[in-house]
Structures are given as structure tokens and as C-alpha cells.
Protein backbone atom coordinates (compact mmCIF):
# COMPACT_ATOMS: atom_id res chain seq x y z
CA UNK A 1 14.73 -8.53 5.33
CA UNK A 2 11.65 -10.33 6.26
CA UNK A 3 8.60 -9.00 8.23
CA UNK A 4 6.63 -12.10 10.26
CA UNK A 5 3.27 -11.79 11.20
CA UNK A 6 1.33 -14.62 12.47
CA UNK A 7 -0.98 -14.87 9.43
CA UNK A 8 1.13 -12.72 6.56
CA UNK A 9 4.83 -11.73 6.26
CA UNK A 10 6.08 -8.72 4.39
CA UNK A 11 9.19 -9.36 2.18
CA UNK A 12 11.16 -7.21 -1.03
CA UNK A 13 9.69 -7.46 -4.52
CA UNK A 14 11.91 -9.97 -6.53
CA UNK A 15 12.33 -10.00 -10.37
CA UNK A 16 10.38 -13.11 -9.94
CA UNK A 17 7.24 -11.90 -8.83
CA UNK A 18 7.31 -9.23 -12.00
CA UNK A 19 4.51 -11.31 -13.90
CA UNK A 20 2.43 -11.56 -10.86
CA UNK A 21 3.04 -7.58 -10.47
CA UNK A 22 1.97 -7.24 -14.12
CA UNK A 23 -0.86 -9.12 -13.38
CA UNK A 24 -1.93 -6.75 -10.74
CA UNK A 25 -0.99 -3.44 -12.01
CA UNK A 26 -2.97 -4.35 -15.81
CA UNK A 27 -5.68 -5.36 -13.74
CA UNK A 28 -8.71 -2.78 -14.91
CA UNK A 29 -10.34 -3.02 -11.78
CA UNK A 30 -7.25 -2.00 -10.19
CA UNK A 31 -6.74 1.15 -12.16
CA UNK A 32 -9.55 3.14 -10.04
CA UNK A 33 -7.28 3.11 -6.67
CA UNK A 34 -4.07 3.17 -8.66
CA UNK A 35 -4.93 6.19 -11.43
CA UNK A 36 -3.25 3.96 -13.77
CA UNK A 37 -4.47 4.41 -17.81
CA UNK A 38 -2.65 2.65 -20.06
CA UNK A 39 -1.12 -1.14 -19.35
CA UNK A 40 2.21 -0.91 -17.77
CA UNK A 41 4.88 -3.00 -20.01
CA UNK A 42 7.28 -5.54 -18.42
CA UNK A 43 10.29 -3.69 -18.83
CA UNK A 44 8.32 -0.55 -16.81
CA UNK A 45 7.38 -3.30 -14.19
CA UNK A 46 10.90 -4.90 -14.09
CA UNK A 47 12.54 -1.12 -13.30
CA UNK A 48 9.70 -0.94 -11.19
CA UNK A 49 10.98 -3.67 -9.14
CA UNK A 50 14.50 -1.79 -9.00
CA UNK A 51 13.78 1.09 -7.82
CA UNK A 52 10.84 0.38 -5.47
CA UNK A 53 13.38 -1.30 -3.23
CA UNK A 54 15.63 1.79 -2.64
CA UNK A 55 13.44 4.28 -0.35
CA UNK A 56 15.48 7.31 0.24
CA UNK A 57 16.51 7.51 -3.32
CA UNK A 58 13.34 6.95 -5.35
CA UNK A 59 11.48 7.77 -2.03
CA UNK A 60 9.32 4.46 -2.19
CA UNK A 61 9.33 0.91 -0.97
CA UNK A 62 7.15 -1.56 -1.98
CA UNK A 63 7.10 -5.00 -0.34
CA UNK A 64 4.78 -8.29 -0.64
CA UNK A 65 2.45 -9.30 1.51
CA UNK A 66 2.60 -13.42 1.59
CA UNK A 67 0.87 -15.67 3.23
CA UNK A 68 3.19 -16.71 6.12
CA UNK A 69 1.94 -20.53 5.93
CA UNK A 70 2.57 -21.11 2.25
CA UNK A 71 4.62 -17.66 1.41
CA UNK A 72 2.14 -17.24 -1.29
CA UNK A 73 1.90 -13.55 -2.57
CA UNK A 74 -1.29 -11.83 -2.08
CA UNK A 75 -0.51 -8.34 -2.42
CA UNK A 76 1.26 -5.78 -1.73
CA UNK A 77 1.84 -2.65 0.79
CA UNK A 78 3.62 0.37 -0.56
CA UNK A 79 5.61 3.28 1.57
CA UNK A 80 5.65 6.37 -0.98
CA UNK A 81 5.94 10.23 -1.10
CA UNK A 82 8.72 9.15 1.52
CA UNK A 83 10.27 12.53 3.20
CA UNK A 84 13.10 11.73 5.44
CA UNK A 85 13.43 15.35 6.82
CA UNK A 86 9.53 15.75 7.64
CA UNK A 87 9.41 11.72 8.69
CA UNK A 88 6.41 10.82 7.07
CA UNK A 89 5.38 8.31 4.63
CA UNK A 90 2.32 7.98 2.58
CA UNK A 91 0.99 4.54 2.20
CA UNK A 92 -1.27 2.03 0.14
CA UNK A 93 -2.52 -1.28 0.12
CA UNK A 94 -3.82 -3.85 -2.27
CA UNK A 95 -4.90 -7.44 -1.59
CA UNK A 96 -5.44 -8.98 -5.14
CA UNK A 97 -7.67 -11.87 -5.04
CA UNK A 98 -11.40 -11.54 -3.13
CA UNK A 99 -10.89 -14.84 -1.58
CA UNK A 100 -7.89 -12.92 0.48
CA UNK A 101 -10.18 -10.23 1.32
CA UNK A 102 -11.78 -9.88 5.20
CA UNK A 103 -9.48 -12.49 6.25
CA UNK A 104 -7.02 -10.38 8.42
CA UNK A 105 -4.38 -9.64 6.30
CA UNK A 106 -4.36 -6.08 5.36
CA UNK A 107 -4.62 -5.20 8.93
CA UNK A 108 -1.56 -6.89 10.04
CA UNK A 109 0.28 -6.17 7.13
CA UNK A 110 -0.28 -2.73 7.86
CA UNK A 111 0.87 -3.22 11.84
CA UNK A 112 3.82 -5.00 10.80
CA UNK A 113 4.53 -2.03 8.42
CA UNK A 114 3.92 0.39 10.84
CA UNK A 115 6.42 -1.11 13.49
CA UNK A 116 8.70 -1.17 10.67
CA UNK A 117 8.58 2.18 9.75
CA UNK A 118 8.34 3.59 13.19
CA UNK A 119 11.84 0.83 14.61
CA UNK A 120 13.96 1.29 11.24
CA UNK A 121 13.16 4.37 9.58
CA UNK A 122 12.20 6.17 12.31
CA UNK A 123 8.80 7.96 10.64
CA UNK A 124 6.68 9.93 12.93
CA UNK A 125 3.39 10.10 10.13
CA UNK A 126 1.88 8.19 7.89
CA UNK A 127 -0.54 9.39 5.79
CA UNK A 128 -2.86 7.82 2.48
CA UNK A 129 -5.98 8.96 1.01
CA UNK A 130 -8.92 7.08 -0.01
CA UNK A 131 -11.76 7.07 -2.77
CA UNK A 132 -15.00 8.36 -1.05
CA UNK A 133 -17.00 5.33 -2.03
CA UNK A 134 -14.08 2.59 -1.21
CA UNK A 135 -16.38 0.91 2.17
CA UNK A 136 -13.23 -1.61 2.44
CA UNK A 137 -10.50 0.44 2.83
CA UNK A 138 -12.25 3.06 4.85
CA UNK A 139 -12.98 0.26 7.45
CA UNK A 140 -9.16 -0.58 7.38
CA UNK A 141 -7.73 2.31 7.94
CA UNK A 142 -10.55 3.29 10.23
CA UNK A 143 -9.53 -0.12 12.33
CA UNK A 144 -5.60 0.43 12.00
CA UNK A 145 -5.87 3.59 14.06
CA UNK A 146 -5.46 5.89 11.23
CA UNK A 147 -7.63 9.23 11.87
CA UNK A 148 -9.48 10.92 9.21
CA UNK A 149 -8.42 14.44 8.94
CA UNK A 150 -10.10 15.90 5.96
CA UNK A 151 -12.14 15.30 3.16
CA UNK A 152 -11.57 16.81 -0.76
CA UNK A 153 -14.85 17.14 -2.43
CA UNK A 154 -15.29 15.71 -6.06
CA UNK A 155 -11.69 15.09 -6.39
CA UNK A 156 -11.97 12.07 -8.40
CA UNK A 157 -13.83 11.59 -11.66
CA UNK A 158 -15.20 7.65 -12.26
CA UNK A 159 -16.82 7.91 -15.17
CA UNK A 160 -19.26 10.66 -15.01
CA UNK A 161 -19.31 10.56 -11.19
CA UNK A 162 -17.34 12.81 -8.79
CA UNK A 163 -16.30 10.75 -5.77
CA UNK A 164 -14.76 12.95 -2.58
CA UNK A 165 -11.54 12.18 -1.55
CA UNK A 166 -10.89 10.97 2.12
CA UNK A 167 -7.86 12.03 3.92
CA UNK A 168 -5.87 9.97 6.78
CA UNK A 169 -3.07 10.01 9.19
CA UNK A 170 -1.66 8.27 11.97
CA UNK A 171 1.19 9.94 14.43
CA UNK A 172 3.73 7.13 15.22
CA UNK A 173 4.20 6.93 19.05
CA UNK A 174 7.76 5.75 20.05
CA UNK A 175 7.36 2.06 21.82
């Protein structure tokens, strides 16, 4: 399976990219968005790998977002929380490198999951939350057509400072 934009395609993790995953997912500045504490190991990312690619078993599917030029990797876009009788996924996003940031990316790679989601799994939500003070990934999801339904006050402690949480969703039309 391979997802084509014009600008990034969306393909399956491979054991290969398990360094570059570790890379990402030990990345401090990472661990904000992600809630993550201690390092992950690359045994936990290899199983990682496994079962992110099996959705309505682990409910979760995590694919890379690469470049479609070079097929670099530059990310990645997850589908979790997945609920097959309620058809609705949650999802998140992470473009690693700043350089890759503004440039289009997340926004298509987010279209091209959504048409996936909507074609092959037949989802009618999906849903993701964001850190009150995260300006980027309000704008995406803002531009993506995702609606902001709600807002959890001090939900997240950074530090000593309590950051709201903001809530999204987007209804899947049929097209």
C-alpha cells in the first residue's frame, strides 16, 4: 500500500526505518505532544513497528510520511483509539525536522489520510486533541477542516504550567 500525494506519500513503517523512529520518539522535544517519559528501547520500537501495522487488532496504524520526490521520511501520521463499531479514529501528526515544517506536508498528508480512512476503512469521525499553546498544529487542523468542539482546562502540566487541552473533530462526508 502506498498513498501519493503530489508533494508527500504515505507508506507502512518498515523494520528499516526503526532507528529513524528511535530517533524521533527519544527526541525530548518530542515528549511534550507524545506524553512519553522515559527513552523507548529498540526492541519496544521494533514491536512497535509490528503491531502499528495491524489496525483492527492493536487498533492503530501508523504510516510515514515521505517526501514523494526523494521518498525521504519526514514523519509520520498515526490512526489510533481506532473503533470499528463507532467508525472513528483519533489521529496525530509529527513532522520531525523544522526545515519540513510550513512547507505543505502535514496538510496533505492529512487529506490523503483522510480519503484513506473515509474509501478503505470506511470511518465516519476523526478526532485528536491538541496542547493549548501548540500555534502549529492548531493552524493545521484548523486548515484541514477539523472543527474545534471543546476545550479541557489545565489538562496538561509542562513544568509548572497548566496548558488547556483543545478538542477536534471532523465528520467524514461520503464522496
Amino acid at each position: 500500500m502506498k498513498l501519493k500525494g503530489q508533494k508527500v506519500s504515505l507508506r507502512p513503517v518498515e523494520k528499516e526505518d526503526a532507528t529513524r523512529l528511535l530517533l524521533w520518539e527519544n527526541n525530548p522535544q518530542h515528549w511534550k505532544v507524545t506524553g512519553t517519559e522515559v527513552p523507548f528501547s529498540l526492541h519496544a520500537i521494533l514491536e512497535y513497528i509490528d503491531q502499528a501495522q495491524h489496525i483492527r487488532t492493536h487498533g492503530q496504524l501508523r504510516l510515514m510520511i515521505c517526501l514523494t520526490e526523494t521518498d525521504e521520511p519526514i514523519g509520520t501520521v498515526d490512526l489510533y483509539n481506532a473503533d470499528f463499531k463507532h467508525s472513528r479514529a483519533a489521529v496525530g501528526i509529527l513532522i520531525d525536522e523544522l526545515s519540513h515544517r510550513k512547507q505543505g506536508y502535514a496538510i496533505e498528508a492529512l487529506e490523503i489520510l483522510e480519503s484513506y480512512v473515509r474509501q478503505i476503512l470506511g470511518f465516519h469521525n476523526l478526532y485528536c486533541s491538541v496542547h493549548g499553546d501548540n500555534e502549529a498544529s492548531k493552524a493545521l487542523f484548523d486548515k484541514a477542516g477539523f472543527e474545534r468542539i471543546g476545550v479541557r482546562k489545565d489538562w496538561f502540566l509542562d513544568g509548572n504550567k497548566w496548558l488547556d487541552e483543545i478538542l477536534y473533530q471532523k465528520c467524514l462526508e461520503k464522496k
